[in-house]
Protein backbone atom coordinates (compact mmCIF):
# COMPACT_ATOMS: atom_id res chain seq x y z
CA UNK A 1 14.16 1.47 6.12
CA UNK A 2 12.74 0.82 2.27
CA UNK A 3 12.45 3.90 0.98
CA UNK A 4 9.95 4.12 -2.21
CA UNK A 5 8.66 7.09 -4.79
CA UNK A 6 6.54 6.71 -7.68
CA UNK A 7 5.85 8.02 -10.96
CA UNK A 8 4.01 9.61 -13.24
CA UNK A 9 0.71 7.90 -14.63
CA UNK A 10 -0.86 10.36 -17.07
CA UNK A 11 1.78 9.50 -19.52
CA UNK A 12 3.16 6.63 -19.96
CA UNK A 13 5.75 8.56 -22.00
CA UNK A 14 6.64 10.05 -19.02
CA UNK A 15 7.68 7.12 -16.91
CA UNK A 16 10.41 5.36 -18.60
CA UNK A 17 13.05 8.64 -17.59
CA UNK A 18 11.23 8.80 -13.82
CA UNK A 19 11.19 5.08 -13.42
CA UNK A 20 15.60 5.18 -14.24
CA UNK A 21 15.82 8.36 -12.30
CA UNK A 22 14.53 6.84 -9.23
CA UNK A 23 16.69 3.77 -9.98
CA UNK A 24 19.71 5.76 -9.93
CA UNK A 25 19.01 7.55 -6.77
CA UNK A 26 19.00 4.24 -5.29
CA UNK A 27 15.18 3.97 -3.95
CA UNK A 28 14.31 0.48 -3.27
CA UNK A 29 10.90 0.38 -5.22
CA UNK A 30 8.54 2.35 -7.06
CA UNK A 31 4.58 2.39 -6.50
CA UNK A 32 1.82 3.30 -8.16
CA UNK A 33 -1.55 3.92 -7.19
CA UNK A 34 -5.47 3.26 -8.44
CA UNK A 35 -6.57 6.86 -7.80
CA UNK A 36 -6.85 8.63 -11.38
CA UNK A 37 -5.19 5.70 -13.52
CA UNK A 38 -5.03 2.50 -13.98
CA UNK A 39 -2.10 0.90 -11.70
CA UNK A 40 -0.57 -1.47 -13.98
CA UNK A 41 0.57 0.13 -16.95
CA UNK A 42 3.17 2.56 -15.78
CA UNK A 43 4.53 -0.53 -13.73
CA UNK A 44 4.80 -2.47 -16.93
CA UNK A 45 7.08 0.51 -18.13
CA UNK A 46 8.62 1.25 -15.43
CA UNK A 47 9.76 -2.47 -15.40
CA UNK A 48 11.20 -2.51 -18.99
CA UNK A 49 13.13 0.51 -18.60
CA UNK A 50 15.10 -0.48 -14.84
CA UNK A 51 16.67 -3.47 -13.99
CA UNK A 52 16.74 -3.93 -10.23
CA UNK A 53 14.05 -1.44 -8.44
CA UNK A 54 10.81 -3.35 -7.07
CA UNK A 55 7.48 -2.63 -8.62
CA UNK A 56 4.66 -2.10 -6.28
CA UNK A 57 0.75 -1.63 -6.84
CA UNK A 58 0.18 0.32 -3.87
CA UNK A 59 -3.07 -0.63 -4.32
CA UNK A 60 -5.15 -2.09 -7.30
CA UNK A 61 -8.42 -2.46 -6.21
CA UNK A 62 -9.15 -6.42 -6.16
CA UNK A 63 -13.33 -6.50 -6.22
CA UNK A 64 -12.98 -4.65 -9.30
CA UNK A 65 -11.11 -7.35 -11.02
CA UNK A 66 -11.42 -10.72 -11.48
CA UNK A 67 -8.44 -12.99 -9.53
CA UNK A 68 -7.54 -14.64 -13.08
CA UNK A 69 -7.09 -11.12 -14.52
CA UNK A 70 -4.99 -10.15 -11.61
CA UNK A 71 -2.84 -13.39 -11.54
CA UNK A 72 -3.05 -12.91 -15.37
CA UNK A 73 -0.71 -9.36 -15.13
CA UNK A 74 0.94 -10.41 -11.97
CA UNK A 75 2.54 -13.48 -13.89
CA UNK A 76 3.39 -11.80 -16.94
CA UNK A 77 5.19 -8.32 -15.08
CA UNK A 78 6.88 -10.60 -12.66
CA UNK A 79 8.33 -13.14 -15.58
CA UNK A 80 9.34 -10.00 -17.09
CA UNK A 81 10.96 -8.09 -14.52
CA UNK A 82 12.79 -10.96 -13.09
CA UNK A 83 10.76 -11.62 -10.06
CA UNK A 84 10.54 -7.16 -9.37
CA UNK A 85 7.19 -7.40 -9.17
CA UNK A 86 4.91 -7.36 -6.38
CA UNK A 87 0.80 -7.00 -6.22
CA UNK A 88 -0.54 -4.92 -3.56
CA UNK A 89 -4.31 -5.41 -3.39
CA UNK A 90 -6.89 -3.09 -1.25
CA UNK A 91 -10.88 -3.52 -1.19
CA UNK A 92 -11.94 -0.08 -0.74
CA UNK A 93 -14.98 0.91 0.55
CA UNK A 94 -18.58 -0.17 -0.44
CA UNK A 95 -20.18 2.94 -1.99
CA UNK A 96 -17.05 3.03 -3.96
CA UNK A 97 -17.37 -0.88 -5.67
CA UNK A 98 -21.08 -0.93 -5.94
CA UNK A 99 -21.37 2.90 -7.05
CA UNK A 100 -17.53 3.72 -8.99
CA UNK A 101 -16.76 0.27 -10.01
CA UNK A 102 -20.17 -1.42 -10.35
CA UNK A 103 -19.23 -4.96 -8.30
CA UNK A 104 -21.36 -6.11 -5.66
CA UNK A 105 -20.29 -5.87 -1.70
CA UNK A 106 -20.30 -8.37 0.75
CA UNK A 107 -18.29 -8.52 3.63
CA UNK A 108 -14.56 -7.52 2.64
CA UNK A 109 -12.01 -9.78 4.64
CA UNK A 110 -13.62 -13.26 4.08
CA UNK A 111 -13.57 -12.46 0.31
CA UNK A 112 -10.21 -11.07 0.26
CA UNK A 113 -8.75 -13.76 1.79
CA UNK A 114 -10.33 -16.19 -0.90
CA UNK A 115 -9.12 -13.82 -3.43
CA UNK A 116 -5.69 -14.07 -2.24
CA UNK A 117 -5.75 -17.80 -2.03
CA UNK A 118 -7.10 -18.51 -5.59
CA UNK A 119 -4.29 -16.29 -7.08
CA UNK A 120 -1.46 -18.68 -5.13
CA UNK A 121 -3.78 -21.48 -6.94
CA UNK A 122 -3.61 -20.43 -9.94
CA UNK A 123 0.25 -19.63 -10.25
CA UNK A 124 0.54 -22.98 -8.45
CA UNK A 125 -1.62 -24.24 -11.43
CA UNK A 126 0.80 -22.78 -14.26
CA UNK A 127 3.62 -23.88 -12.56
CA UNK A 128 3.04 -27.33 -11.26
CA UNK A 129 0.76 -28.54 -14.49
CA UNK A 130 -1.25 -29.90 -11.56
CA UNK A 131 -5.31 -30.12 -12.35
CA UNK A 132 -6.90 -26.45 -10.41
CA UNK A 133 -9.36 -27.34 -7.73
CA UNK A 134 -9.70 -24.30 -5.82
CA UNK A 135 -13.76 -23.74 -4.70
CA UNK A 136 -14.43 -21.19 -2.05
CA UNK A 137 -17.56 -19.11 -1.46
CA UNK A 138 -16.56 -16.20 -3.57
CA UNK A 139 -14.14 -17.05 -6.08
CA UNK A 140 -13.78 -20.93 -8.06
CA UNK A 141 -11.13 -21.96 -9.76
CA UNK A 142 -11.33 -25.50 -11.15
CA UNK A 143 -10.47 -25.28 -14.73
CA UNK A 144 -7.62 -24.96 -16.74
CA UNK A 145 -7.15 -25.79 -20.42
CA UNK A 146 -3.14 -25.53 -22.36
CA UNK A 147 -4.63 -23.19 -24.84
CA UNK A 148 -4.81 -20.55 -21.62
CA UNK A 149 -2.25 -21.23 -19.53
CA UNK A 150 0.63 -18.92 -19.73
CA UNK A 151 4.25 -20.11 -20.72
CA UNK A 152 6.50 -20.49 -17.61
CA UNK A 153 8.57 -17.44 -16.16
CA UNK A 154 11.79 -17.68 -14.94
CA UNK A 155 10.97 -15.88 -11.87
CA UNK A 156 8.77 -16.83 -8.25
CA UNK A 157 5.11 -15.44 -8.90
CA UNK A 158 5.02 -12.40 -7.67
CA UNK A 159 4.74 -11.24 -3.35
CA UNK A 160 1.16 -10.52 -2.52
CA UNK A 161 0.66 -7.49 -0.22
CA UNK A 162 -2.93 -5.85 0.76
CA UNK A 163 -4.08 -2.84 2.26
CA UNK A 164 -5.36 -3.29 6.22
CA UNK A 165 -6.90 -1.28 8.66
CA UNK A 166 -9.47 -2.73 10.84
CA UNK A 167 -8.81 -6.46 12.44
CA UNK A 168 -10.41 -8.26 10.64
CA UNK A 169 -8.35 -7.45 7.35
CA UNK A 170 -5.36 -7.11 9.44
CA UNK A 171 -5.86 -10.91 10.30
CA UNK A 172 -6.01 -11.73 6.57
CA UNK A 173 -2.44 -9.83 5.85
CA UNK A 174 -1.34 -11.23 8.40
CA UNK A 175 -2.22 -14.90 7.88
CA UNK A 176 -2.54 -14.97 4.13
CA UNK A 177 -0.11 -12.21 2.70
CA UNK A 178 3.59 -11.70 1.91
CA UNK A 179 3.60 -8.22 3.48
CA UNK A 180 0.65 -5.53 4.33
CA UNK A 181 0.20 -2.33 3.49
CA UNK A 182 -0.90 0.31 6.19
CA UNK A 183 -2.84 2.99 5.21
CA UNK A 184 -1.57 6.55 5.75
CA UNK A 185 -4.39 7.35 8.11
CA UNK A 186 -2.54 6.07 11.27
CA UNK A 187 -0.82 7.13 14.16
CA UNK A 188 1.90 5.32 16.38
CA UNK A 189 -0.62 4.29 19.06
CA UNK A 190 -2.88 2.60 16.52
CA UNK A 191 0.24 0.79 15.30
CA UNK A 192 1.53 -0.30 18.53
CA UNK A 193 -1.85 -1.27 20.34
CA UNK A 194 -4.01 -2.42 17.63
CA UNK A 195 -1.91 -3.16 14.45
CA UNK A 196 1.39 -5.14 15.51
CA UNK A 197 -0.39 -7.51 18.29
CA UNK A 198 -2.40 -8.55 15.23
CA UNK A 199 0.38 -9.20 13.06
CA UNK A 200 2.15 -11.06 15.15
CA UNK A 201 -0.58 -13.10 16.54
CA UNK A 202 -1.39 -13.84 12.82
CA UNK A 203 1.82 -14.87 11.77
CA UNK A 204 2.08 -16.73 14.57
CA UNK A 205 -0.65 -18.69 14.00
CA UNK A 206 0.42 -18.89 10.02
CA UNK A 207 3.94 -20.18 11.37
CA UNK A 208 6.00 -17.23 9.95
CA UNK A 209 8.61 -15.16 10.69
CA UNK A 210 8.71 -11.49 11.16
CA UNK A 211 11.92 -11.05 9.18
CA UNK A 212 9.76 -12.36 6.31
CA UNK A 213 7.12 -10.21 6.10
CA UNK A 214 7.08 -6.09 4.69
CA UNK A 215 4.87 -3.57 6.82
CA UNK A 216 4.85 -0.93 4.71
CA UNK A 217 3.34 2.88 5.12
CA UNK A 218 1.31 3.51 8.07
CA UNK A 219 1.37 6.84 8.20
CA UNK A 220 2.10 10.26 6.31
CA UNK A 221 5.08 12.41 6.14
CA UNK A 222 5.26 16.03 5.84
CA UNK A 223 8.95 17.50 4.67
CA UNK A 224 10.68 20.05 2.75
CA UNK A 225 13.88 22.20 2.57
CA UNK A 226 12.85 24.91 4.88
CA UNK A 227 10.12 25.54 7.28
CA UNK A 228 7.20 26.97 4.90
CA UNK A 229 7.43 24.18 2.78
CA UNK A 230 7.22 22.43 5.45
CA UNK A 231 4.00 24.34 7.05
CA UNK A 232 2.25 24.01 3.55
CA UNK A 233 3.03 20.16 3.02
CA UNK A 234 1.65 19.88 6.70
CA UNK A 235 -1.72 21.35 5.87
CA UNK A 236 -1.96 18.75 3.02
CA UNK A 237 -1.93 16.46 5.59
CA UNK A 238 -4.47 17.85 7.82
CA UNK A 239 -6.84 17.71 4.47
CA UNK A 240 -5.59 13.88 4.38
CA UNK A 241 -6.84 13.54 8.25
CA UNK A 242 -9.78 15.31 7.60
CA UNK A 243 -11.06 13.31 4.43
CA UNK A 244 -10.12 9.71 5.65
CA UNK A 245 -11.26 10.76 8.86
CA UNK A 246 -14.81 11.32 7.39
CA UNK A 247 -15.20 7.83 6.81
CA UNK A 248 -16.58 5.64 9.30
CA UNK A 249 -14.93 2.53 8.14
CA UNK A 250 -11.54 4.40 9.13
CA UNK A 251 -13.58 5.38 12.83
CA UNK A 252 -11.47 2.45 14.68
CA UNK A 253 -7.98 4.85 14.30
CA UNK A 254 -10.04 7.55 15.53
CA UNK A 255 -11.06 5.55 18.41
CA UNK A 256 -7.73 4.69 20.23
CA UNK A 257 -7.45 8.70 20.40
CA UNK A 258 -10.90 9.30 21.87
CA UNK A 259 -11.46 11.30 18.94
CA UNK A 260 -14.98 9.69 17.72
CA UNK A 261 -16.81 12.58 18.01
CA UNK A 262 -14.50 14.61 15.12
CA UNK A 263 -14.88 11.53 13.28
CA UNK A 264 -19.17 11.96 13.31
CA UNK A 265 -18.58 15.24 12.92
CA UNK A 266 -16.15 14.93 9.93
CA UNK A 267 -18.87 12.36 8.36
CA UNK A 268 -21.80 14.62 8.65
CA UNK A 269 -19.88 17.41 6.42
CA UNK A 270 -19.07 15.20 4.13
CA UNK A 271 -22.54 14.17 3.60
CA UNK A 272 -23.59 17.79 3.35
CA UNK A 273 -20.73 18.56 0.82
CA UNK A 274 -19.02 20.88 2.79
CA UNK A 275 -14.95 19.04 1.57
CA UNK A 276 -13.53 22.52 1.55
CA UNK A 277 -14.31 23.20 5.55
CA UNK A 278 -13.69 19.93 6.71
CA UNK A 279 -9.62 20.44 7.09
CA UNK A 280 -10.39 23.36 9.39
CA UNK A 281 -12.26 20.92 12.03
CA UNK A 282 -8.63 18.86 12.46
CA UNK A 283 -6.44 21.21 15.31
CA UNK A 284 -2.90 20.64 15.01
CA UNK A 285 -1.99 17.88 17.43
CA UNK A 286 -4.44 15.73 15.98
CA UNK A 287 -2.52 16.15 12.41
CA UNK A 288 0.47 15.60 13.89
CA UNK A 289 -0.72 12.02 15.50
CA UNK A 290 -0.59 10.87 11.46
CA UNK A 291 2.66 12.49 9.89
CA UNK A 292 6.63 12.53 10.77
CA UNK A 293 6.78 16.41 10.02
CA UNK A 294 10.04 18.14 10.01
CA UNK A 295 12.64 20.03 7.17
CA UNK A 296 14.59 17.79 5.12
CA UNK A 297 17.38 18.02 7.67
CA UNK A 298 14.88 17.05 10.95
CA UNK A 299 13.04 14.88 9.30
CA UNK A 300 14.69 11.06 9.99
CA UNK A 301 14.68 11.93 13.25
CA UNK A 302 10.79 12.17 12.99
CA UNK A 303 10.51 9.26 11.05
CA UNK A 304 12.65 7.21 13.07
CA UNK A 305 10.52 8.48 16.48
CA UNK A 306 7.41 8.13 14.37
CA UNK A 307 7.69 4.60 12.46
CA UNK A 308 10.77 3.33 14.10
CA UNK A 309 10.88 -0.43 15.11
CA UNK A 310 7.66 -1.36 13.45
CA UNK A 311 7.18 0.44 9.57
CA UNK A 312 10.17 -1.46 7.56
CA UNK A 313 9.01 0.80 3.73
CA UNK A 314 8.04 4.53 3.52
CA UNK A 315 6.90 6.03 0.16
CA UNK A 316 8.17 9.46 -0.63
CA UNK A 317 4.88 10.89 -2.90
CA UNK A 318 2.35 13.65 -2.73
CA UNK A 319 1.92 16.97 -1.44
CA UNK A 320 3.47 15.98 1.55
CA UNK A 321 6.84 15.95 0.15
CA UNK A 322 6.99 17.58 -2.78
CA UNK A 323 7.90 16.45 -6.34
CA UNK A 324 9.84 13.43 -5.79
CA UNK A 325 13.38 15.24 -8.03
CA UNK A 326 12.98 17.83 -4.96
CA UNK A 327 14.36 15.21 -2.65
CA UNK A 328 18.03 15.16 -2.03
CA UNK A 329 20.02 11.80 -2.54
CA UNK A 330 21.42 11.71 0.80
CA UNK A 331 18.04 12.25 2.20
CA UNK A 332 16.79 8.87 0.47
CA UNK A 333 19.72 7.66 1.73
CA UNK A 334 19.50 9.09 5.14
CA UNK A 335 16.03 7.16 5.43
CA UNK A 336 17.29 3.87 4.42
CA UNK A 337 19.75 3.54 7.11
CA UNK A 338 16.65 3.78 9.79
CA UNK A 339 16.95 0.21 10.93
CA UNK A 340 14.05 -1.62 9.96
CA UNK A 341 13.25 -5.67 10.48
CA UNK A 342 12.13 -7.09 7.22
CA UNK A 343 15.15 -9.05 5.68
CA UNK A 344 13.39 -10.18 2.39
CA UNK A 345 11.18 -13.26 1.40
CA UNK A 346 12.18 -16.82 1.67
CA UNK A 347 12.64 -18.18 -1.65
């Protein structure tokens, strides 16, 4: 199994030291998020001070920006990482683009799979010198001028993951995408009854292979050297069930459980304010349906029982770890030799 971590992105002059720390303890990538900070720039140094870890946006949010701006970035940090770059994209929710970001909504996985497309058009564009001619509902592309396109990188354009939950965007990673990436609000049944037949079936139809394609994440993990660590990092999950679980777009994971009624319930504190109580609503087996929880030394047992056969990439981040230098080197290690089915990209 890929085994990821991140770092820091309140200070840039933080990263170069995490990003060659976590290159030297062998993880495969590093990600970075779009929660506080901007996803981009600690990639950017991350990517000048390593030489072989993959760079992950884990995920920028793609309504926000425009697809040019996005292509824009993805070119130049894949040119010059030497192809180490790779764009994950998510949507998020409505109230969040009309109301944080100020973009309008429409329906997400029509436009996200347009949004996908005119990125492979434009990097097909720079490449190729061929004349742009993409025109979709939601996003045109059909000029083109040499004073704005970018000088050519010795490097592929850069993998294009995005963030899935429900089937509809499922069927766009699937179909459109170089990899998707699960959220952590998901349990094994969701993954083996409503995720993977969708995958497959997409791919399928796409005419790709498995091997080819990264499922990353789809689910949390809840770890630490001795049982209370481990009993705190687990409550940080329950918060994390409790919070996504509030959210009705996120209802469908709830569903395969029976559990819509904690979902409803879970929405209506939210809407009254009440974040604080909401964690005390999710009982413990209900937690445990989204994490691999165990000590250090139990937990790739739990993660192989938990994501085994279907997640190929786990990120080790958050509270449900720990700080990523309180990881041990043979537990990275450990994780990686979980056997996992994604065998790289055809080139």
């Amino acid at each position: 199994m890929r085994v990821f971590t991140t770092v820091p992105q309140e200070s840039l002059r933080l990263v170069p030291q995490a990003a060659r720390a976590a290159e030297a303890e062998r993880y495969d990538g590093i990600i970075s998020m779009e929660n506080k900070h901007d996803p981009f720039l600690a990639l950017a140094v991350a990517g000048a001070a390593t030489e072989r870890i993959e760079l992950h946006t884990g995920v920028a949010i793609s309504f926000a920006r425009t697809p040019m701006a996005v292509a824009q970035i993805g070119w130049d940090l894949a040119g010059s990482t030497g192809g180490r770059f790779v764009i994950g994209l998510g949507s998020q929710v409505r109230g969040h683009n009309e109301r944080r970001f100020s973009v309008p909504w429409s329906p997400p996985a029509p436009r996200m799979r347009e949004y996908v497309q005119v990125l492979r058009a434009i990097w097909h564009c720079w490449k190729s010198g061929e004349k742009p001619a993409y025109e979709g509902q939601h996003y045109k592309f059909t000029l083109m001028t040499p004073n704005f396109a970018p000088e050519p990188i010795d490097a592929p354009p850069p993998p294009v993951m995005i963030a899935a939950v429900g089937p509809a965007m499922l069927k766009v990673a699937a179909e459109e995408c170089d990899g998707v990436k699960l959220h952590g609000f998901c349990t094994r049944k969701y993954l083996t009854d409503e995720i993977m037949p969708r995958i497959e079936a997409g791919l399928a139809k796409a005419g790709r292979q498995r091997d080819n394609y990264e499922i990353s994440g789809g689910g949390f993990l809840a770890t630490g050297p001795d049982d209370a660590s481990v009993a705190k990092r687990f409550e940080w999950v329950r918060q994390r069930v409790a919070f996504y679980g509030s959210t009705p777009a996120y209802f469908p994971v709830l569903g395969v459980h029976g559990l819509e009624d904690l979902g409803h319930k879970l929405h209506a504190m939210s809407r009254e304010g009440k974040w604080a109580e909401m964690a005390k609503e999710v009982p413990d087996d209900v937690a445990h349906l989204f994490a691999a929880v165990g000590r250090h030394d139990q937990i790739v047992g739990a993660i192989e029982t938990r994501f085994g056969g279907m997640t190929d990439a786990l990120t080790l981040r958050g509270d449900g770890v720990g700080d990523a230098s309180e990881i041990p080197r043979d537990l990275v290690q450990d994780i990686r030799h979980v056997p996992h089915r994604y065998r790289g990209l055809p080139r």
